[in-house]
C-alpha atoms as a PDB file:
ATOM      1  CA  UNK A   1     135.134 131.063  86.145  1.00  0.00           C
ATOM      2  CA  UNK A   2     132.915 128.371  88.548  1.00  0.00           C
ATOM      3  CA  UNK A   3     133.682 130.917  91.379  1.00  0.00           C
ATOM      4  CA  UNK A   4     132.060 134.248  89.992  1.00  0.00           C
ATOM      5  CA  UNK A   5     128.869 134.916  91.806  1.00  0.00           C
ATOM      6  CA  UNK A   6     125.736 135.115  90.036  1.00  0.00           C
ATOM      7  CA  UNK A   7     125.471 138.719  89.279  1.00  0.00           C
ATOM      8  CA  UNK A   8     129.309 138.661  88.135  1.00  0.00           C
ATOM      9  CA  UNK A   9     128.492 135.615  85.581  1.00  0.00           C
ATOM     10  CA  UNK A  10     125.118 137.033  84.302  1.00  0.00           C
ATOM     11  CA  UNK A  11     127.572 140.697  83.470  1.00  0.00           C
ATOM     12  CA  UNK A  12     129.692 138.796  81.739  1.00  0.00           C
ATOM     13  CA  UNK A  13     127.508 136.692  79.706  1.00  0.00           C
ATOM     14  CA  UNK A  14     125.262 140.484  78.681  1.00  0.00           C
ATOM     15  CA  UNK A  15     129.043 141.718  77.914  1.00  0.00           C
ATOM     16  CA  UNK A  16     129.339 138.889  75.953  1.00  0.00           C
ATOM     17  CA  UNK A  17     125.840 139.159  74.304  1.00  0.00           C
ATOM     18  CA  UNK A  18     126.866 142.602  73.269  1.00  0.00           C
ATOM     19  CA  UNK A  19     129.876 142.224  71.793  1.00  0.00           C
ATOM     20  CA  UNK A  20     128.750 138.905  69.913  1.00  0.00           C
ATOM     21  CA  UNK A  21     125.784 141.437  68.546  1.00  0.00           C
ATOM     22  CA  UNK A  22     127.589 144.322  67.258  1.00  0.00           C
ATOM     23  CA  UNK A  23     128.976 141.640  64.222  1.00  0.00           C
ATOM     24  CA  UNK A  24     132.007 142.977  64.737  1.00  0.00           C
ATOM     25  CA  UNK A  25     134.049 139.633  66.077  1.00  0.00           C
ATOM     26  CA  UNK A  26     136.110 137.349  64.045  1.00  0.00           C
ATOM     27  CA  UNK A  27     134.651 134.005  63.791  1.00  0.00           C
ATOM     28  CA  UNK A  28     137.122 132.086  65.087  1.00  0.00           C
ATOM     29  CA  UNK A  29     136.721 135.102  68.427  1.00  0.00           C
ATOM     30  CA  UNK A  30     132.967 134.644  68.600  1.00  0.00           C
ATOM     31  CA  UNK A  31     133.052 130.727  68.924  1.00  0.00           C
ATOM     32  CA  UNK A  32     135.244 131.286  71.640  1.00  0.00           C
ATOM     33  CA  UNK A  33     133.204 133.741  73.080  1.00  0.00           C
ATOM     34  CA  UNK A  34     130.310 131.509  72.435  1.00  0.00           C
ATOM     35  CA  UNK A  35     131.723 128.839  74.479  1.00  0.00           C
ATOM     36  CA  UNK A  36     132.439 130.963  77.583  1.00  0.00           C
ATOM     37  CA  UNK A  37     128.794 132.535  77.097  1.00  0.00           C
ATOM     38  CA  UNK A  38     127.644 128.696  77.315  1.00  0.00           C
ATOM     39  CA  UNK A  39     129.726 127.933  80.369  1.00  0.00           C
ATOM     40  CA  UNK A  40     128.357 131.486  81.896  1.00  0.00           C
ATOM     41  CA  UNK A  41     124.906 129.883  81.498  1.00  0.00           C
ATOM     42  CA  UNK A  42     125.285 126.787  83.246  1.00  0.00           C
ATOM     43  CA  UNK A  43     126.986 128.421  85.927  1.00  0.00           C
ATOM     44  CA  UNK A  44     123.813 130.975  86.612  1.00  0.00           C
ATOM     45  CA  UNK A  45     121.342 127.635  85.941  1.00  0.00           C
ATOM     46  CA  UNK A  46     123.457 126.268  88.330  1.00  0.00           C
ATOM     47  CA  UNK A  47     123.188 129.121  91.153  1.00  0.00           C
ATOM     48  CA  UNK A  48     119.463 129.835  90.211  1.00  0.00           C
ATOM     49  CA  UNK A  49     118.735 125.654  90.569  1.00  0.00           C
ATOM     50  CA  UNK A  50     120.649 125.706  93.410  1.00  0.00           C
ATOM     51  CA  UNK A  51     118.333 128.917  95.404  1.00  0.00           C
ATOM     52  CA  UNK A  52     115.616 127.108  94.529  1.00  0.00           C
ATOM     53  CA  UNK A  53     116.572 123.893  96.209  1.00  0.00           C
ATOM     54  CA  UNK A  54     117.104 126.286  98.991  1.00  0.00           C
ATOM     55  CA  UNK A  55     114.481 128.334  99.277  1.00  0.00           C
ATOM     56  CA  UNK A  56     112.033 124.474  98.626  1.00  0.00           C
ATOM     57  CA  UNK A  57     113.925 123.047 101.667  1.00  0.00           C
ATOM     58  CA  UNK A  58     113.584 126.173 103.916  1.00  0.00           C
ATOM     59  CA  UNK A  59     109.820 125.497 103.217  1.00  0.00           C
ATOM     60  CA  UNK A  60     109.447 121.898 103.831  1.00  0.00           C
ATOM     61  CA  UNK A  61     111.411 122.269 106.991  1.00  0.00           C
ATOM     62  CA  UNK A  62     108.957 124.493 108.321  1.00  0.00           C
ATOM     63  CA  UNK A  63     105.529 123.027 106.771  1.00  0.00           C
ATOM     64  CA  UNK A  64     104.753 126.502 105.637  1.00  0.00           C
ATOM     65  CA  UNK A  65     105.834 129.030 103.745  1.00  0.00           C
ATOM     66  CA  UNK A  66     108.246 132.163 105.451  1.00  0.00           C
ATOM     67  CA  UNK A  67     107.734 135.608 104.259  1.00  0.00           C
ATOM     68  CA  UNK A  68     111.096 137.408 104.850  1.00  0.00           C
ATOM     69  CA  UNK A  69     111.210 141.252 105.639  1.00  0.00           C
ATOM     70  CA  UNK A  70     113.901 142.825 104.019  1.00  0.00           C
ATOM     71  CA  UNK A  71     113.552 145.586 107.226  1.00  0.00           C
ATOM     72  CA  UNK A  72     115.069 143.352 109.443  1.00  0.00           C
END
């Protein structure tokens, strides 16, 4: 599951969202499904933290901060 992008893990967490919503999930099912939900979380908090470190180093590299232009 650590290797799903960020956009796969934040689908699977709403799919997970939505089927722990509609009620209609044994409860031994929906702590399960809890549990991957929870691991689905850190792994976007980890992405997300991680970008930001990113995007923080790009700018004190430079001293200032880069606009990017998605037309290039």
């Amino acid at each position: 599951m650590e290797n799903l992008s960020f956009e796969e893990s934040l689908e699977k967490l709403e799919e997970i969202v939505n089927k722990l919503e509609s009620g209609d999930v044994p409860l031994d099912d929906a702590i399960e499904e809890f549990k991957n939900a929870m691991d689905l979380v850190k792994i976007c908090n980890d992405k997300l933290n991680s970008a930001e470190e990113s995007i923080a180093k790009i700018v004190e590299d430079n001293g200032e901060l880069i606009e990017f232009n998605s037309n290039d």
